[in-house]
C-alpha atoms as a PDB file:
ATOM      1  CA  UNK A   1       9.106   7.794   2.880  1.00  0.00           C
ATOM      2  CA  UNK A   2      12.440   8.482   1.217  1.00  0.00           C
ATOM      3  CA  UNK A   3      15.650   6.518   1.582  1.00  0.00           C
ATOM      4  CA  UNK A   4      17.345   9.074   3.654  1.00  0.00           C
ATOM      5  CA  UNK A   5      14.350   9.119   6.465  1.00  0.00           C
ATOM      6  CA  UNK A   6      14.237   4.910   6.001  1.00  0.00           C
ATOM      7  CA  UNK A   7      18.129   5.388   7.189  1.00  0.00           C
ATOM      8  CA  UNK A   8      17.728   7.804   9.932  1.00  0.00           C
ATOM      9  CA  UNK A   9      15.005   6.015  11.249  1.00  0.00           C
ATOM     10  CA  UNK A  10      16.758   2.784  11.313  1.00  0.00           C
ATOM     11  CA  UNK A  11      19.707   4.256  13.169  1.00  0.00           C
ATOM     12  CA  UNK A  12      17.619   6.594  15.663  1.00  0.00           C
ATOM     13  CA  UNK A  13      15.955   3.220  16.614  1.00  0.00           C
ATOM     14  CA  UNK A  14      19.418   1.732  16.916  1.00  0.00           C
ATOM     15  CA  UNK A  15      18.702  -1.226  14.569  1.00  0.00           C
ATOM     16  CA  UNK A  16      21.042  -2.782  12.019  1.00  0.00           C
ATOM     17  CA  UNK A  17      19.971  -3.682   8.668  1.00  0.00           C
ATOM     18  CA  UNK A  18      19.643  -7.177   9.503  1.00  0.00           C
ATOM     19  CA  UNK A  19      17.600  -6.029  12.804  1.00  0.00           C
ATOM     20  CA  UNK A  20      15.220  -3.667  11.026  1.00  0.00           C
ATOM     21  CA  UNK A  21      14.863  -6.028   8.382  1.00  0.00           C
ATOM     22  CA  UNK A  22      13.719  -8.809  11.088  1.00  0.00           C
ATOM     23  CA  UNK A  23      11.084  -6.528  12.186  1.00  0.00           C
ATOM     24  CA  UNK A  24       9.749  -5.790   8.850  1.00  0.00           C
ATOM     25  CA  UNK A  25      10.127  -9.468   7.622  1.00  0.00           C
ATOM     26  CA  UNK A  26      12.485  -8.444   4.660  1.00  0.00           C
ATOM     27  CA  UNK A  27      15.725  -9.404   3.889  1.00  0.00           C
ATOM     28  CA  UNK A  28      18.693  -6.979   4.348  1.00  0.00           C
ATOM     29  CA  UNK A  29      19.152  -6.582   0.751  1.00  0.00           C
ATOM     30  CA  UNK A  30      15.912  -4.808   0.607  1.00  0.00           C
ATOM     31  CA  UNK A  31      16.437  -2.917   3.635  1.00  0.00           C
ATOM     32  CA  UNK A  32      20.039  -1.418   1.927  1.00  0.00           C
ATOM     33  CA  UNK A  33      17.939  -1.018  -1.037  1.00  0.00           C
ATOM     34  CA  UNK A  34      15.564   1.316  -0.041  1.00  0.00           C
ATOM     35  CA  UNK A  35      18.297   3.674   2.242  1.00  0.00           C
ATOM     36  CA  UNK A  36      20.390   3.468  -1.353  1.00  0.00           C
ATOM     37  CA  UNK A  37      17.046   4.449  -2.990  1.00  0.00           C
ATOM     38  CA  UNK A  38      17.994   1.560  -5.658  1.00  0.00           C
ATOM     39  CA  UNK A  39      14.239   0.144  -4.228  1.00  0.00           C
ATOM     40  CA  UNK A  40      11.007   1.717  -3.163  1.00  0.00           C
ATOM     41  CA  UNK A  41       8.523  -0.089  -0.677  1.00  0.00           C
ATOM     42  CA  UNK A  42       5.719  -1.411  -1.652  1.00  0.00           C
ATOM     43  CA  UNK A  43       2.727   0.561  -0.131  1.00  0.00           C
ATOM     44  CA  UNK A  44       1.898  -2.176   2.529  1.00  0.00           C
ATOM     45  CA  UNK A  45       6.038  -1.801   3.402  1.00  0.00           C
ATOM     46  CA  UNK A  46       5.830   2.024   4.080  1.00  0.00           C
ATOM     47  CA  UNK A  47       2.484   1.709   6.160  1.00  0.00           C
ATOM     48  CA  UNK A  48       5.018  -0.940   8.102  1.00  0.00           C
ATOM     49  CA  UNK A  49       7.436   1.674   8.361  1.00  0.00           C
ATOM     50  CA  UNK A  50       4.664   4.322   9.030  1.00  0.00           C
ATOM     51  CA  UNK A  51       3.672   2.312  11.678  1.00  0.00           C
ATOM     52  CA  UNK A  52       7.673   1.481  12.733  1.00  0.00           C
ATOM     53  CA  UNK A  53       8.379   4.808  12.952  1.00  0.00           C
ATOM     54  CA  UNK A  54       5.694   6.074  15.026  1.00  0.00           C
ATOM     55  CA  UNK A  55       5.636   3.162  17.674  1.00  0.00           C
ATOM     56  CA  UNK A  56       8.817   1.779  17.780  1.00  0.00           C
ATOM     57  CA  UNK A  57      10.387  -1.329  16.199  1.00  0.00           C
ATOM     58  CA  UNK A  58       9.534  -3.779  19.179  1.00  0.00           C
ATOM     59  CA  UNK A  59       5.467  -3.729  18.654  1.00  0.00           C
ATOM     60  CA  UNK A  60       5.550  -4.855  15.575  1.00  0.00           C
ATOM     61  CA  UNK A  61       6.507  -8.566  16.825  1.00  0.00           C
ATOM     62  CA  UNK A  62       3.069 -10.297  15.460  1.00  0.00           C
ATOM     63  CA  UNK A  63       2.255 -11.337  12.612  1.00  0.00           C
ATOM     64  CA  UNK A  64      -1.475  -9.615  13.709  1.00  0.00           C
ATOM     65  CA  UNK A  65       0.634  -6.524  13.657  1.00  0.00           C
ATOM     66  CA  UNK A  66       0.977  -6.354   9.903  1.00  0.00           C
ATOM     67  CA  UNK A  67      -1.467  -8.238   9.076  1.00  0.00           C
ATOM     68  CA  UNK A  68      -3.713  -5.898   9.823  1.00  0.00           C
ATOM     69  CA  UNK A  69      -2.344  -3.157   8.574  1.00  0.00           C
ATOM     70  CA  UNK A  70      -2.376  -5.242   5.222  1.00  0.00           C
ATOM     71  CA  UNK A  71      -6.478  -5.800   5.710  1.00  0.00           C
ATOM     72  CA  UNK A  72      -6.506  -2.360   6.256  1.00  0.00           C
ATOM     73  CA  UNK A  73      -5.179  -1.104   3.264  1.00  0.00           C
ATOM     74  CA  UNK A  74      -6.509  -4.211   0.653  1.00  0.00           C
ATOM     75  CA  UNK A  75     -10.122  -2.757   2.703  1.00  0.00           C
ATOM     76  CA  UNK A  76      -9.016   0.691   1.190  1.00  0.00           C
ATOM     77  CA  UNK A  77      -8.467  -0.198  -2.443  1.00  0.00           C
ATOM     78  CA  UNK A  78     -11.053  -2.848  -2.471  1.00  0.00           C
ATOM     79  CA  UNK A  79     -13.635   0.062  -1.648  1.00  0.00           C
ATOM     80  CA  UNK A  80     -12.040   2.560  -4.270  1.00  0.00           C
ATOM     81  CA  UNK A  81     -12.052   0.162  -6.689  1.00  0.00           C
ATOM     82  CA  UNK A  82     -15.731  -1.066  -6.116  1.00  0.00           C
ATOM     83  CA  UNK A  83     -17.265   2.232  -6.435  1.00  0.00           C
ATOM     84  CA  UNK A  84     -15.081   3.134  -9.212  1.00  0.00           C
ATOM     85  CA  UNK A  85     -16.840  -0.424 -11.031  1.00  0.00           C
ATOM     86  CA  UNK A  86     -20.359   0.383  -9.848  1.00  0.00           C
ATOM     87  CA  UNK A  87     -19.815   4.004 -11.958  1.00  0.00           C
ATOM     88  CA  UNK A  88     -18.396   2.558 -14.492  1.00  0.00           C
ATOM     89  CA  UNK A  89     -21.409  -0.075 -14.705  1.00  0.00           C
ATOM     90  CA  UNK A  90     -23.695   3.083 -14.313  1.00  0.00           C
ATOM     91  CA  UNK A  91     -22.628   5.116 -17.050  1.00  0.00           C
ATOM     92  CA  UNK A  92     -22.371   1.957 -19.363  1.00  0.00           C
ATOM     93  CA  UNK A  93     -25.924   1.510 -18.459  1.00  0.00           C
ATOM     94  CA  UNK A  94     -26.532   5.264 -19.449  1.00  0.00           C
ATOM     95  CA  UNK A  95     -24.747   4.535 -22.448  1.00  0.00           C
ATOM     96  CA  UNK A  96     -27.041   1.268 -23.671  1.00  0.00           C
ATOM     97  CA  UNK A  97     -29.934   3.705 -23.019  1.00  0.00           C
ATOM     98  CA  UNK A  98     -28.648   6.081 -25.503  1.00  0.00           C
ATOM     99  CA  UNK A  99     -27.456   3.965 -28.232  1.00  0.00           C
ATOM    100  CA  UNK A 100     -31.179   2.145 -28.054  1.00  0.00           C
ATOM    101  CA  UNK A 101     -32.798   5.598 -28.208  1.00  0.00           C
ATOM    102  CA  UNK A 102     -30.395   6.442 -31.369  1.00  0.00           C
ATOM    103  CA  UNK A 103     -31.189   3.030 -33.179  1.00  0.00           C
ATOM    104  CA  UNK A 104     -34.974   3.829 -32.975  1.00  0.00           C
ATOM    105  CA  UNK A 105     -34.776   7.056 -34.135  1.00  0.00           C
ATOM    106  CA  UNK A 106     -33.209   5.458 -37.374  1.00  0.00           C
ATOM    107  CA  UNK A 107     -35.854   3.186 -37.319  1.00  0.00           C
END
């Protein structure tokens, strides 16, 4: 999301910076930040603002709200990154088999 749709979303929701920065449990510095495009969110932050933008700022009140949005994405990564180990482990175990094949060859 670039600063200029972070801005116009904040005003077509009528929010201040303070306001939108309640909802997103921020400070305003960060909110004036990111409209500036001085600041970026942080991918959990524009799933928040995903999220803001299509439902409105008022349902994101909980804390359940976000956090599982956050689950949601650390579920994401935590499966990319496990699969991307267990290939890694795979082709290190392809590797060991070649290196022992080489060293008896020599022998």
């Amino acid at each position: 999301m670039k600063s200029v749709e972070i801005k116009k979303m904040r005003k077509r929701l009528g929010l201040t910076q303070q306001q939108m920065a309640d909802e997103l449990r921020v400070n305003r510095a960060t909110i004036r930040a990111w409209e500036y495009g001085t600041n970026k969110p942080m991918p959990y932050q524009k799933k928040a603002l995903i999220y803001m933008q299509k439902n409105g700022c008022h349902l994101m009140k909980t804390i359940e709200d976000i956090k599982e949005m956050v689950e949601g994405w650390e579920t994401e990564y935590t499966v990319e990154a496990s699969q991307l180990l267990n290939e890694i482990d795979d082709w290190l175990g392809r590797a060991r088999t070649l290196i022992d094949k080489a060293g008896s060859v020599d022998d």
